[in-house]
Structure formats: structure tokens, C-alpha cells
N, C-alpha and C. Protein backbone atom coordinates (compact mmCIF):
# COMPACT_ATOMS: atom_id res chain seq x y z
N UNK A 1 -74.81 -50.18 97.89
CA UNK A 1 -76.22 -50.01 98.28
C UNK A 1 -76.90 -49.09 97.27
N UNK A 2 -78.10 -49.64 96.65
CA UNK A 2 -78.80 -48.44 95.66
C UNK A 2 -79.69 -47.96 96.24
N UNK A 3 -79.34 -46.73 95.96
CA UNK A 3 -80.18 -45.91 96.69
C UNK A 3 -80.51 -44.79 95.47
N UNK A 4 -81.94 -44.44 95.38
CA UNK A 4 -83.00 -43.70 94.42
C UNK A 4 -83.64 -41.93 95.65
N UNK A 5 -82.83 -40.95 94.94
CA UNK A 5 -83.43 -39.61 95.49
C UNK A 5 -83.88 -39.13 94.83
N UNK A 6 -85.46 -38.71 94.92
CA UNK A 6 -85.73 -37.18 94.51
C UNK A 6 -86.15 -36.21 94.89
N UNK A 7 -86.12 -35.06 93.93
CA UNK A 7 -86.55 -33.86 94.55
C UNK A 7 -87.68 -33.04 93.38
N UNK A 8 -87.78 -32.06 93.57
CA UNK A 8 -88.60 -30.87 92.86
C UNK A 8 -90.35 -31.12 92.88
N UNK A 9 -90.69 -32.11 93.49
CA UNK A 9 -92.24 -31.86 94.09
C UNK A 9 -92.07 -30.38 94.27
N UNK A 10 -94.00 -30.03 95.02
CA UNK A 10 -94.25 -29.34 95.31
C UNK A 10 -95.54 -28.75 94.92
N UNK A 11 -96.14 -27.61 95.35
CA UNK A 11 -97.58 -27.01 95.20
C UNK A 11 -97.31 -26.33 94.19
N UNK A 12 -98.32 -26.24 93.17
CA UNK A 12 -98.42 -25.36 91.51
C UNK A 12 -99.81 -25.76 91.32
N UNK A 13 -100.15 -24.02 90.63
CA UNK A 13 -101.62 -24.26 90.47
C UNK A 13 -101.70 -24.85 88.95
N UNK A 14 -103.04 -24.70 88.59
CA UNK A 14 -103.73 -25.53 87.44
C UNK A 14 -102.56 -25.01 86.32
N UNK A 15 -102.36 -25.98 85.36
CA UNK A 15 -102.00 -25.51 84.03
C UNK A 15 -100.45 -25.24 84.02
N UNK A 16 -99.87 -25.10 85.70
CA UNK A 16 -98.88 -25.02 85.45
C UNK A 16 -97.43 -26.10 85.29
N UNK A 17 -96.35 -26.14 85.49
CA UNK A 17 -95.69 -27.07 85.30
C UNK A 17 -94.85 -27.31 86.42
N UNK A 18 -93.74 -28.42 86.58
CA UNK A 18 -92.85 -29.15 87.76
C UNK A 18 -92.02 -29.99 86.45
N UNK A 19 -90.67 -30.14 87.39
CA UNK A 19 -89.79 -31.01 87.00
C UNK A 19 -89.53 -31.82 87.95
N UNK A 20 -89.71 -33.87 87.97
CA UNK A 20 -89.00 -33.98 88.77
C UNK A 20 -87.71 -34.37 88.44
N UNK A 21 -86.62 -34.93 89.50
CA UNK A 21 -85.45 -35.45 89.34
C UNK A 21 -85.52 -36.84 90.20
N UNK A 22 -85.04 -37.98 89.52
CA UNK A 22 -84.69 -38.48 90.49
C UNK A 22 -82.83 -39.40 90.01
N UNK A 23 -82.11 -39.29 91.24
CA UNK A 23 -80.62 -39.23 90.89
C UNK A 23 -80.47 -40.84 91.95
N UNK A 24 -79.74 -41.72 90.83
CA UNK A 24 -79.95 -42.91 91.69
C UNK A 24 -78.28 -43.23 91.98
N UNK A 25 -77.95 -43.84 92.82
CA UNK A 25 -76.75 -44.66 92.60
C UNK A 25 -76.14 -45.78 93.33
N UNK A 26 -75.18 -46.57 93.03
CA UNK A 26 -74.90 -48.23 93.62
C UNK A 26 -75.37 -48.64 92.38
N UNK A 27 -75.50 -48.22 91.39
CA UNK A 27 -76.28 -49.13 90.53
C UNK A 27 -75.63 -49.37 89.34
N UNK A 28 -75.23 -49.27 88.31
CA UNK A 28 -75.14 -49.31 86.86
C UNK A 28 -76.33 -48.88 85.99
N UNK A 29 -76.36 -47.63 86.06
CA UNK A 29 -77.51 -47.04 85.80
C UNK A 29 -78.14 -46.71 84.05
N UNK A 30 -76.90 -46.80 83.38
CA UNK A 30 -77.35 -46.73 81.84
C UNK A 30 -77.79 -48.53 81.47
N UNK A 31 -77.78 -49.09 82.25
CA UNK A 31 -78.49 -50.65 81.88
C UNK A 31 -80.01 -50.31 82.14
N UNK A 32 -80.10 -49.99 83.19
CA UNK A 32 -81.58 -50.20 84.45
C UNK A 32 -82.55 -49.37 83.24
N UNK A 33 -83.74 -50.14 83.59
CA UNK A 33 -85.35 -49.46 83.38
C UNK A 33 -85.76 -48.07 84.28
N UNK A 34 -85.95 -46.89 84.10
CA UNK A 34 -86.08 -46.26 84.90
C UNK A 34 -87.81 -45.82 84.47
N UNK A 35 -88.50 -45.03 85.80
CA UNK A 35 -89.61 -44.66 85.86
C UNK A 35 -90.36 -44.20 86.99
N UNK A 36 -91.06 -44.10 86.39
CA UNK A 36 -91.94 -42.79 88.05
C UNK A 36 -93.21 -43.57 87.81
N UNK A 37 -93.98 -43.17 89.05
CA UNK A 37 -95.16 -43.81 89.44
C UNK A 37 -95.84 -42.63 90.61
N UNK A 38 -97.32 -43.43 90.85
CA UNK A 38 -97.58 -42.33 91.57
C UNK A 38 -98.93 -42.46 91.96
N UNK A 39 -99.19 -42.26 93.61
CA UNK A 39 -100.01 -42.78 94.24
C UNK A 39 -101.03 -41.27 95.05
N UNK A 40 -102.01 -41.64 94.68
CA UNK A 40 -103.08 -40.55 95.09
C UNK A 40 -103.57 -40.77 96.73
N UNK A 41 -103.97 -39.82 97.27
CA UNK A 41 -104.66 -40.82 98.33
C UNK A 41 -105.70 -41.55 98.19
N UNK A 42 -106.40 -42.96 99.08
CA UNK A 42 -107.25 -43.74 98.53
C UNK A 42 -107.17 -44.35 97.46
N UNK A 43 -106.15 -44.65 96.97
CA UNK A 43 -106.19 -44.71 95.68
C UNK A 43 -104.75 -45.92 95.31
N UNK A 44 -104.33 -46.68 94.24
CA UNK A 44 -103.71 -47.64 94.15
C UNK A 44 -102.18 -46.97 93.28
N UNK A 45 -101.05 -47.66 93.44
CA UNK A 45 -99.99 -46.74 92.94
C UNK A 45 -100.81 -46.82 91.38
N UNK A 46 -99.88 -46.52 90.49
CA UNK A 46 -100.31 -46.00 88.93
C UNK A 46 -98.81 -46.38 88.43
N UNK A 47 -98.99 -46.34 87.58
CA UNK A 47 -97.55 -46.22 86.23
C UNK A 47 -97.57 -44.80 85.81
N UNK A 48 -96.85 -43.96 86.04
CA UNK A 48 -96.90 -42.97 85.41
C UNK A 48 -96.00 -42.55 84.00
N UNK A 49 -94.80 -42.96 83.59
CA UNK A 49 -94.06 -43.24 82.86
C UNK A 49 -92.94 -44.48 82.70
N UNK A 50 -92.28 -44.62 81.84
CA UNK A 50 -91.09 -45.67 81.91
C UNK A 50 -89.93 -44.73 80.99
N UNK A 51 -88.86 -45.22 81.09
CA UNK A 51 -87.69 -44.68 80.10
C UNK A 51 -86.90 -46.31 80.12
N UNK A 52 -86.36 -47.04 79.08
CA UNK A 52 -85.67 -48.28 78.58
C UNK A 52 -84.58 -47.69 78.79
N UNK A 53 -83.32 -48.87 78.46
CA UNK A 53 -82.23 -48.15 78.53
C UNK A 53 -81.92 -47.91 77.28
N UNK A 54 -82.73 -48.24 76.12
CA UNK A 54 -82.73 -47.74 74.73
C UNK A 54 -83.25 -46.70 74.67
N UNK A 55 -84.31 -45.95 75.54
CA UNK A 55 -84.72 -44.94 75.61
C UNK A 55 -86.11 -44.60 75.27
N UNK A 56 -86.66 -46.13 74.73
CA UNK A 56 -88.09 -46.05 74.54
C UNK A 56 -89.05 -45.86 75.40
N UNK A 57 -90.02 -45.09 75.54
CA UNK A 57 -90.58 -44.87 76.53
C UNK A 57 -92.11 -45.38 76.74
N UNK A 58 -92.73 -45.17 77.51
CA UNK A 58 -94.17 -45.48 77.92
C UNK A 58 -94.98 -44.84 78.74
N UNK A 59 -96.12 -44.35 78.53
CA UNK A 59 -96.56 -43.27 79.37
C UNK A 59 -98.46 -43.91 79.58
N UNK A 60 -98.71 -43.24 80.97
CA UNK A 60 -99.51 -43.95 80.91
C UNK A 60 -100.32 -42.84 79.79
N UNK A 61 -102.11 -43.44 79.57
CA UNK A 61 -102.57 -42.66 79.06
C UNK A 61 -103.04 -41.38 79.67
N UNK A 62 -103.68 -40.92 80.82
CA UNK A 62 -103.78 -39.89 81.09
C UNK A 62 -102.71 -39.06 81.33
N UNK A 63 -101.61 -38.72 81.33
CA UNK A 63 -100.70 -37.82 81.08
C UNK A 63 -99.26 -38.07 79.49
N UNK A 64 -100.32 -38.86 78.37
CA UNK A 64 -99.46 -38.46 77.53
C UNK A 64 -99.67 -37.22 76.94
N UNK A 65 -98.67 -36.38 76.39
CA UNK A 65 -98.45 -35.11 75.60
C UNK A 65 -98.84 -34.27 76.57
N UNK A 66 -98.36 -34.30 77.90
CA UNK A 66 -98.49 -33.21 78.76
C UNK A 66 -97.15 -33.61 79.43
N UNK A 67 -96.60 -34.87 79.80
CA UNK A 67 -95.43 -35.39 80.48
C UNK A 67 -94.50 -36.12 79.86
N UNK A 68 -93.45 -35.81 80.10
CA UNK A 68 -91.94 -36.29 79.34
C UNK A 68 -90.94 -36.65 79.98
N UNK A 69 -90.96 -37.61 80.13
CA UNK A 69 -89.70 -38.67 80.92
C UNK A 69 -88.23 -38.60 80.11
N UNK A 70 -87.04 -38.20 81.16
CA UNK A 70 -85.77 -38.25 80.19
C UNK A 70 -84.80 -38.93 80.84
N UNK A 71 -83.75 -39.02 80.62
CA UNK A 71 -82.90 -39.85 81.30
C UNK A 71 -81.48 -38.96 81.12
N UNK A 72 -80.59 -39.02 81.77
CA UNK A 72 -79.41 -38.83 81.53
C UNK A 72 -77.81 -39.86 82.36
N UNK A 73 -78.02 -40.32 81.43
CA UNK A 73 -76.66 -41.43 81.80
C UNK A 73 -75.75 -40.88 82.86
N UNK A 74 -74.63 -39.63 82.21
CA UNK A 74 -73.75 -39.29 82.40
C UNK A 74 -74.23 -38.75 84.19
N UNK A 75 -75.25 -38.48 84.55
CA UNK A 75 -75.29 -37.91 85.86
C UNK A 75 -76.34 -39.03 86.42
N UNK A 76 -76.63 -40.30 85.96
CA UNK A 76 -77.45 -41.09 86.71
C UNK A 76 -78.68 -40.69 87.25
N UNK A 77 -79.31 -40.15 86.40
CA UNK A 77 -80.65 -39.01 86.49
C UNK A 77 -82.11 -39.22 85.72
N UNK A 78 -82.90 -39.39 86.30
CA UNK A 78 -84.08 -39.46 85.59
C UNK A 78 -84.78 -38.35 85.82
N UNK A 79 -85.41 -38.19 84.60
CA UNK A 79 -86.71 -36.46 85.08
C UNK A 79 -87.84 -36.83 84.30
N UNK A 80 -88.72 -36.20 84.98
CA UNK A 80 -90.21 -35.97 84.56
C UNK A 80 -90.68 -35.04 84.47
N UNK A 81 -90.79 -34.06 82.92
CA UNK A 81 -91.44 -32.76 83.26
C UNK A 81 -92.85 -33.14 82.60
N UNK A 82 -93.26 -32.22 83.96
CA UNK A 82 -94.59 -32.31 83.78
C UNK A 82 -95.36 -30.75 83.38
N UNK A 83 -95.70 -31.10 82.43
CA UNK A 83 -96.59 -29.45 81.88
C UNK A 83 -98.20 -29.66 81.89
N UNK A 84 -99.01 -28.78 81.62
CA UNK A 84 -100.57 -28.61 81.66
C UNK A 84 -100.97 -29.35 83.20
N UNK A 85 -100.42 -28.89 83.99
CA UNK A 85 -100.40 -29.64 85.33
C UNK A 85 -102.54 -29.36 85.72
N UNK A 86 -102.94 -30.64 86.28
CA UNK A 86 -104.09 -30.79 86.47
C UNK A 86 -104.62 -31.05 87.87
N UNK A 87 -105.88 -30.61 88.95
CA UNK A 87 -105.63 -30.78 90.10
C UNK A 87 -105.89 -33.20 90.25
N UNK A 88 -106.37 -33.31 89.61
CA UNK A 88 -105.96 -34.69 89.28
C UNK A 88 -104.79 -35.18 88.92
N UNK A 89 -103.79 -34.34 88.82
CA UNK A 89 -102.26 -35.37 89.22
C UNK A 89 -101.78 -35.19 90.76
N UNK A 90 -102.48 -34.39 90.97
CA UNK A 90 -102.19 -34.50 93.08
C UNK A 90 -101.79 -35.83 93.20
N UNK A 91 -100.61 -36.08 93.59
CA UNK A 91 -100.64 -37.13 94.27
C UNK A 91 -98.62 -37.43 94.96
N UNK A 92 -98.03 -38.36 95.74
CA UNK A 92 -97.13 -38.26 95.94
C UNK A 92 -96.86 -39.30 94.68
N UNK A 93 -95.47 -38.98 93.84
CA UNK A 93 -94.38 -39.63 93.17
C UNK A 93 -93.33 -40.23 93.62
N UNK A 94 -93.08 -41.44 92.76
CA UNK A 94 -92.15 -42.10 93.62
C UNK A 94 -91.09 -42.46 92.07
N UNK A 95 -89.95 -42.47 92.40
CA UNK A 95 -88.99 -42.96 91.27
C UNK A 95 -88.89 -44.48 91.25
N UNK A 96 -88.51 -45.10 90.21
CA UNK A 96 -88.74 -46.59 90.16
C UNK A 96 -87.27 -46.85 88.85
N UNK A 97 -86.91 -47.76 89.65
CA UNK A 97 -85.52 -48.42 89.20
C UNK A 97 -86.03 -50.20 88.83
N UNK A 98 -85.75 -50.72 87.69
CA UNK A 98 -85.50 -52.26 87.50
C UNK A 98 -84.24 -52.26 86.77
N UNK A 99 -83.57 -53.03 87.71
CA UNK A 99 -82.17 -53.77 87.62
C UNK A 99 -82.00 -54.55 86.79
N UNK A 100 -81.59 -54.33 85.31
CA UNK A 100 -81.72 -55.68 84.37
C UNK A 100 -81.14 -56.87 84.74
N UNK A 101 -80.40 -56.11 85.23
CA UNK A 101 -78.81 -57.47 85.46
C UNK A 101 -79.55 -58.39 86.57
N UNK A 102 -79.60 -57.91 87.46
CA UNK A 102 -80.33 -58.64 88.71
C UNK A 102 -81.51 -58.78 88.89
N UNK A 103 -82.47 -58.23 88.15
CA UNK A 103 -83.99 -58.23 88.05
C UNK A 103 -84.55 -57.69 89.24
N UNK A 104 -83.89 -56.53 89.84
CA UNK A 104 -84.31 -56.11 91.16
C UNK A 104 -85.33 -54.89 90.94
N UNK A 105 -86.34 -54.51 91.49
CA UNK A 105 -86.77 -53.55 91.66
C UNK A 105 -86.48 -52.18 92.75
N UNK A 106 -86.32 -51.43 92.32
CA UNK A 106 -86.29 -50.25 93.64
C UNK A 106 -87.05 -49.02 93.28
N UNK A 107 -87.46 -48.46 94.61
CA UNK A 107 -88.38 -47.28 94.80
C UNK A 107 -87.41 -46.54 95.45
N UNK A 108 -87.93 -44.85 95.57
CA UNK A 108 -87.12 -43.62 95.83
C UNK A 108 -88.38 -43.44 97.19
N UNK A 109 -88.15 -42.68 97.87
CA UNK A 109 -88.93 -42.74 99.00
C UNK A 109 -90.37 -41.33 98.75
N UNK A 110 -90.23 -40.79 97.58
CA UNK A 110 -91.33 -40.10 96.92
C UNK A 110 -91.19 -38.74 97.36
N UNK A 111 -92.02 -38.44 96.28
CA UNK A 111 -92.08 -36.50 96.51
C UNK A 111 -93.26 -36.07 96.22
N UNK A 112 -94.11 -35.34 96.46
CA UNK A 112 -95.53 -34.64 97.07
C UNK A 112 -95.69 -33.61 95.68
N UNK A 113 -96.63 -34.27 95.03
CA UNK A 113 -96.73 -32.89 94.04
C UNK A 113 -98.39 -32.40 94.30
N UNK A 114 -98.92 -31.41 94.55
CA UNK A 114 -100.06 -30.62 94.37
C UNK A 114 -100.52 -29.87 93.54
N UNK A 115 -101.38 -29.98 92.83
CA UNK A 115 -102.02 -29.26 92.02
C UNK A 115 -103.54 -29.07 92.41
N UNK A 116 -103.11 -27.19 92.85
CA UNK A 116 -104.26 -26.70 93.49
C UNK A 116 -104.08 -25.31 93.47
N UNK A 117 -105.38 -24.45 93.39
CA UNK A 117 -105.57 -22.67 93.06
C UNK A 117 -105.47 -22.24 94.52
């Protein structure tokens, strides 16, 4: 069963920074597409980054050169640090898995980030 956790949301004011994690497994995880996304209220999910399993990445445009998507094989781990934090990234994050092998998609059940004084 694959199953996608994360953690390290949370409230931080302007400018400052968060890491998330998200730790997946059932999967074969140095194949899979990994990535975060992220839904405001009122508002439609977003792309927020991608990581390949080559490692190329994709970000959307409003948080490039403030956010950095990494991966780590050996612990089945994806992170997103996020720096110059803005009250416009408020929103909950969700981790995002595509299954090459199987072409499956999966979501992590999300984590709450705030940015607010």
C-alpha cells in the first residue's frame, strides 16, 4: 500500500522560512516523479514544484529562487525548503507521487503552512 506523509507545516511570519518533508513508501521510490502542490482557500490546487527521478526539476513561477525541491533516495524523502516566505503562500500543501511504472498518481493528505505577522 503507498502511502505519502508529511510533516513540518506550520505558522512563520513574513520573510521567514519552513522545510517540508514528505516520506513515502510501498513504492519504488527512486523511479517515481515526486512533487508538492498546494491549495489556497477559494482557490484551485497549483503546481508548486516537481523533482524527476533524474532530478530535473520544475517550479512553478511564483516561487522560483525562493523554493527548492530535493529528493533523497536512500530515505524515500522529498523536501521543500521554502525561504523569503510570503503571506501569499498561505495555503495547505500536499505531497504528490507519479508512479512511472504504473502511471499512478498519489497525494499525501497535506500540511497547513501560514504565513502571517
Amino acid at each position: 500500500q503507498v502511502q505519502l506523509v508529511e510533516s513540518g507545516g506550520g505558522l512563520v511570519q513574513p520573510g521567514g522560512s519552513l522545510r517540508l518533508s514528505c516520506a513515502a513508501s510501498g513504492t519504488s521510490f527512486s523511479r517515481n516523479t515526486m512533487g508538492w502542490y498546494r491549495q489556497a482557500p477559494g482557490k484551485e490546487r497549483e503546481l508548486v514544484a516537481l523533482i524527476r527521478s533524474s532530478t530535473s526539476t520544475n517550479y512553478a513561477d511564483s516561487v522560483k529562487g525562493r523554493f527548492v525541491i530535493s529528493r533523497d533516495n536512500a530515505k524515500n524523502t522529498v523536501y521543500l525548503q521554502m525561504n523569503s516566505l510570503k503571506p501569499e503562500d498561505t495555503a495547505v500543501y500536499y505531497c504528490y507521487m507519479r508512479d512511472i511504472f504504473y502511471n499512478n498518481d498519489y497525494w499525501g493528505q497535506g500540511t497547513q503552512v501560514t504565513v502571517s505577522s
